[in-house]
Protein backbone atom coordinates (compact mmCIF):
# COMPACT_ATOMS: atom_id res chain seq x y z
CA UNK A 1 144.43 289.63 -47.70
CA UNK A 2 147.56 288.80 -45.72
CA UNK A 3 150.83 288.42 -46.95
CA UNK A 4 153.61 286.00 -45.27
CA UNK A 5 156.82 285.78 -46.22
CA UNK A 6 157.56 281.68 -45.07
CA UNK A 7 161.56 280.53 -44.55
CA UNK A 8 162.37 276.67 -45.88
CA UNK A 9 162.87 275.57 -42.18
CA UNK A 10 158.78 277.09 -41.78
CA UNK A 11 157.01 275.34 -44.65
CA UNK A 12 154.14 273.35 -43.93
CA UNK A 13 152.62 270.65 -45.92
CA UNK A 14 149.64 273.01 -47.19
CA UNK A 15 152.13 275.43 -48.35
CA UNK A 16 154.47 272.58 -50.39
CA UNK A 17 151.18 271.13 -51.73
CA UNK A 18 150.31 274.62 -53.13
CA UNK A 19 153.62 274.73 -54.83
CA UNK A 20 153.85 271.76 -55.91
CA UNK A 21 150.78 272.20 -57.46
CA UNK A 22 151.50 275.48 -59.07
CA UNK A 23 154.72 274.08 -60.30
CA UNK A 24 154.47 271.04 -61.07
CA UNK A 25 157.65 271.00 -63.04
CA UNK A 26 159.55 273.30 -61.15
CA UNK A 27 159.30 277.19 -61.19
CA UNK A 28 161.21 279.32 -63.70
CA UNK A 29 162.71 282.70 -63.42
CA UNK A 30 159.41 284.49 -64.71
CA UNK A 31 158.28 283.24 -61.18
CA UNK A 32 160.42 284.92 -59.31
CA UNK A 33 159.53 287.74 -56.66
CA UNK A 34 163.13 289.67 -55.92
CA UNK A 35 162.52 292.15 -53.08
CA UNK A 36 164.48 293.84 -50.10
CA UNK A 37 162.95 292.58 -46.45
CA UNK A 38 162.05 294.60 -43.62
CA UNK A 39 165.65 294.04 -42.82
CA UNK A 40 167.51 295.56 -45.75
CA UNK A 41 168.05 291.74 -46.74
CA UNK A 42 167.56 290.77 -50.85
CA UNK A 43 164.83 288.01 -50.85
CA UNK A 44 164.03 285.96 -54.00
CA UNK A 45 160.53 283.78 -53.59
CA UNK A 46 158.01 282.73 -54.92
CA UNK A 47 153.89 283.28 -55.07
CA UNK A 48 151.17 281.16 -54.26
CA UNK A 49 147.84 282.01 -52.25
CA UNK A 50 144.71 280.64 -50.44
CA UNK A 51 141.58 281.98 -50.40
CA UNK A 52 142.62 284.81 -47.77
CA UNK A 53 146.45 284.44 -47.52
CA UNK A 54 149.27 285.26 -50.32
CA UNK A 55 152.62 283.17 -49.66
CA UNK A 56 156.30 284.29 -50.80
CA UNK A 57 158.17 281.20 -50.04
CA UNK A 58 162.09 282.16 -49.80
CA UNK A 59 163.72 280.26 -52.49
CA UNK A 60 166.76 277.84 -51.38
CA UNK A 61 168.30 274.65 -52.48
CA UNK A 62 166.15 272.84 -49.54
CA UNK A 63 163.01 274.34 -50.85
CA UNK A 64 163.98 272.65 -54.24
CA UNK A 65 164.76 269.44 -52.87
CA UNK A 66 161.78 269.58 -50.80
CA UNK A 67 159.51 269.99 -54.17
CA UNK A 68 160.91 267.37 -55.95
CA UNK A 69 161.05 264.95 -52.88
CA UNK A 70 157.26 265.66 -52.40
CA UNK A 71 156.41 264.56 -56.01
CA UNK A 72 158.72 261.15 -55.07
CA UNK A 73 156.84 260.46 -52.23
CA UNK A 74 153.24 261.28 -53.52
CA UNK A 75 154.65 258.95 -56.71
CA UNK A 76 154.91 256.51 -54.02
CA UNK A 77 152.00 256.60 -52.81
CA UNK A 78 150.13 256.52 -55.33
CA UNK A 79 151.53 253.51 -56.53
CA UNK A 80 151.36 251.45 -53.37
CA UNK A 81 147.33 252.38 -53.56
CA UNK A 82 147.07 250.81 -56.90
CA UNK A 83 148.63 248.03 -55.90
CA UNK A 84 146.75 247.29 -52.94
CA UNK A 85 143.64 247.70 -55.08
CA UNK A 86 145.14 244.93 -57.18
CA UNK A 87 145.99 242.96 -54.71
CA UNK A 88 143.79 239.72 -55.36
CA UNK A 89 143.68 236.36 -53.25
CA UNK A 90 143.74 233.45 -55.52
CA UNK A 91 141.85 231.43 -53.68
CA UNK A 92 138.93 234.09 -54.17
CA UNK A 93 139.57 233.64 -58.18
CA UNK A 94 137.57 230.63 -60.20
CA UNK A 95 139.94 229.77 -62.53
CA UNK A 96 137.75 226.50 -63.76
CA UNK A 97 136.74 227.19 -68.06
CA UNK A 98 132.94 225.43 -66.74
CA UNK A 99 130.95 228.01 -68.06
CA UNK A 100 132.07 227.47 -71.52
């Protein structure tokens, strides 16, 4: 299984999905992965994984943002779908009482 350490300014939609998914209300400090890079940098990240591929995303204030912008915008969404599928023409509604 590969492991890939992923930078804010690197995140793809698949990989914000999968957090936002995991953490739905945020991630706490029980979810955090503190390690020293390649470098000799401190990281702190966070875990999620595919089927083949574990993720640390590097935490930062833009990686925050970007969760709770996501859930905004799927919130959006989601709402403009209902109400297209409420969207009714009244000419299309029979608003005669006949069959009573």
């Amino acid at each position: 299984m590969k492991r890939i350490i992923v930078d804010y300014k690197k995140l793809t939609t698949e990989i914000l999905n999968l957090l936002v998914e995991k953490f739905p209300d945020g991630y706490g400090i029980r979810d955090i992965i503190k390690f020293t890079n390649q470098n000799g940098h401190y990281v702190e990240a966070v875990q999620v994984s595919t089927s083949d591929t574990i993720y640390l995303v590097k935490i930062s204030d833009e990686l925050v943002d970007s969760m709770e912008n996501h859930d905004e915008d799927e919130d959006d969404m989601l709402g403009s779908e209902i109400s297209d599928d409420l969207d009714l023409d009244l000419e299309d509604v029979d608003l005669d009482d006949e069959d009573e």
